[in-house]
Protein backbone atom coordinates (compact mmCIF):
# COMPACT_ATOMS: atom_id res chain seq x y z
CA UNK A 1 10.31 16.95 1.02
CA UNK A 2 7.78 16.29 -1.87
CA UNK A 3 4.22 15.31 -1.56
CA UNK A 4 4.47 11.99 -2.75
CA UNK A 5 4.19 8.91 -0.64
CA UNK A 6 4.62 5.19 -0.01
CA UNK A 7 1.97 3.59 1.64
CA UNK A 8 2.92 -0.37 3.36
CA UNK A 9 0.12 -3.02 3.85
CA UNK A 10 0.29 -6.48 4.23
CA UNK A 11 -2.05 -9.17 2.46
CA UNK A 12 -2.67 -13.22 3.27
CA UNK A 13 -2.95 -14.20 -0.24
CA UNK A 14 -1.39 -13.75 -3.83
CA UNK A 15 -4.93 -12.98 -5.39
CA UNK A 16 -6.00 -10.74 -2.68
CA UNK A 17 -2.74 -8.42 -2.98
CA UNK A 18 -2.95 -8.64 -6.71
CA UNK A 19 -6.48 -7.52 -6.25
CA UNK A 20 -6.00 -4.60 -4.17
CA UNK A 21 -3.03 -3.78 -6.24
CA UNK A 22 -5.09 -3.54 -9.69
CA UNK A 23 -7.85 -1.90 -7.89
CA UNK A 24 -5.52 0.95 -6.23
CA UNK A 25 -4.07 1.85 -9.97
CA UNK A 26 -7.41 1.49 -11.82
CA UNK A 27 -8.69 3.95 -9.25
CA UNK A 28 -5.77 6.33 -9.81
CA UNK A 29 -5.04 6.02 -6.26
CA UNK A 30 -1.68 4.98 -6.84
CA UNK A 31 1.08 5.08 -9.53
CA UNK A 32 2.47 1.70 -9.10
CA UNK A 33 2.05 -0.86 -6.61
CA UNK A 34 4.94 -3.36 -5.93
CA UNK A 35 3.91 -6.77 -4.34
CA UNK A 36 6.73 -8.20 -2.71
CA UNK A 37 5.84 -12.14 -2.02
CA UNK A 38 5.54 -14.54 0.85
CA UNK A 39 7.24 -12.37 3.77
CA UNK A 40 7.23 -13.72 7.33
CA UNK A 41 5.11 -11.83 9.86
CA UNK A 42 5.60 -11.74 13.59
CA UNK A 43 2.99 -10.27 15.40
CA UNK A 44 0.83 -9.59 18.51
CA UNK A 45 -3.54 -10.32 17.84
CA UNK A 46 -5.81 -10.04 20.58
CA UNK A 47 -3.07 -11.04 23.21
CA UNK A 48 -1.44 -13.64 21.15
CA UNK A 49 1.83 -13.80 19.32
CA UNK A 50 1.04 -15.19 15.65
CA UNK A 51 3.01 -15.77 12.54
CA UNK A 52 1.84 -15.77 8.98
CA UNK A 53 3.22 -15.65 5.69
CA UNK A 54 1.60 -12.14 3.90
CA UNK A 55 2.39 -10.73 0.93
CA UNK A 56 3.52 -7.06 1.37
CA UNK A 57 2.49 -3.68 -0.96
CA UNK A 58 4.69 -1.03 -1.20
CA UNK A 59 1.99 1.76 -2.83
CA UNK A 60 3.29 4.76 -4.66
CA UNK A 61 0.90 7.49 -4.21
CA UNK A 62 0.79 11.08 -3.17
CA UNK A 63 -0.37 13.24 0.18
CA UNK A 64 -3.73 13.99 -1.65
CA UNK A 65 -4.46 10.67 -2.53
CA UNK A 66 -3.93 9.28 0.86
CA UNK A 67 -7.01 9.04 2.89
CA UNK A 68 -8.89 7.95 -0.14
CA UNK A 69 -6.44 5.51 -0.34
CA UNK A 70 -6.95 4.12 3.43
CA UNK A 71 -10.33 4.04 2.66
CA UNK A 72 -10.21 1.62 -0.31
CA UNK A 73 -7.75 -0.71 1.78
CA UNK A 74 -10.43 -0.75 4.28
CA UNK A 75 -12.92 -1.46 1.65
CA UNK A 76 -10.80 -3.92 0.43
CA UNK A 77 -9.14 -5.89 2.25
CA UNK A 78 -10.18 -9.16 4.06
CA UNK A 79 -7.93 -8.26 7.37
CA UNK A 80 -10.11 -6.60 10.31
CA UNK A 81 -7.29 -4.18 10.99
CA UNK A 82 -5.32 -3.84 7.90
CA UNK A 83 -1.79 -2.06 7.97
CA UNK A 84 -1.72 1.12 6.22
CA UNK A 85 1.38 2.88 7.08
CA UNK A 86 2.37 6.25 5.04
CA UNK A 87 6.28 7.26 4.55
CA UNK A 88 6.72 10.75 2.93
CA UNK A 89 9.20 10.26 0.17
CA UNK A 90 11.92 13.20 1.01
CA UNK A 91 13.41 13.28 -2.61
CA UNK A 92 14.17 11.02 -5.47
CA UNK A 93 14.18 11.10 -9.32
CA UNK A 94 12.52 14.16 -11.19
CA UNK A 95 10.68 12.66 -13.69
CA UNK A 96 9.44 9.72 -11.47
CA UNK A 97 8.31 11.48 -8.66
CA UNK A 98 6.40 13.98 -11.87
CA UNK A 99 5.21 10.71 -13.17
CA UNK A 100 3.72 9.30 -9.57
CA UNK A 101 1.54 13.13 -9.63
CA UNK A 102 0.61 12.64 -13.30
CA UNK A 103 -0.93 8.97 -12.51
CA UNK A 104 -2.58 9.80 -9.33
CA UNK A 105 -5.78 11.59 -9.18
């Protein structure tokens, strides 16, 4: 297991994820942040089932970094609850996983 991470939240716009996503890496809160566009989202609010298209963030980032990290989503993001799900990343390339420690502060 390494200490790096991937951290998934979801956002209802194109500007807002591209927001969060320059604001993460100008921070040094994460490496890279992927924005994967215009997902469908089934989900339960405040006894309801809803559906919404979201853009989704797949954050590079490491163990250290993290609860910074939750806080600037919080900050951030327009949501009231915002996802923020961490996944320790067991193993992967070297000089990638060097590179996410060496971006992240």
């Amino acid at each position: 297991m390494t200490d790096k991470r991937l951290v998934l939240t979801t956002c209802v716009s194109l500007d807002e994820a591209r927001n969060i996503a320059q604001t993460l890496v100008e921070r040094q809160l994460a490496a890279c942040v992927n924005i994967v566009p215009e997902i469908e989202s089934v989900y339960r609010w405040k006894g309801e089932v809803e559906t919404a298209t979201e853009w989704l963030l797949v954050i590079k980032t490491t163990a250290d970094a993290f609860n910074r990290l939750r806080e600037a989503l919080s900050e951030l993001h327009s949501y009231d609850l915002p996802e923020c799900i961490e996944i320790a990343i067991e193993d992967g390339s070297a000089a990638y996983l060097m590179w996410i420690g060496e971006s992240v502060r």
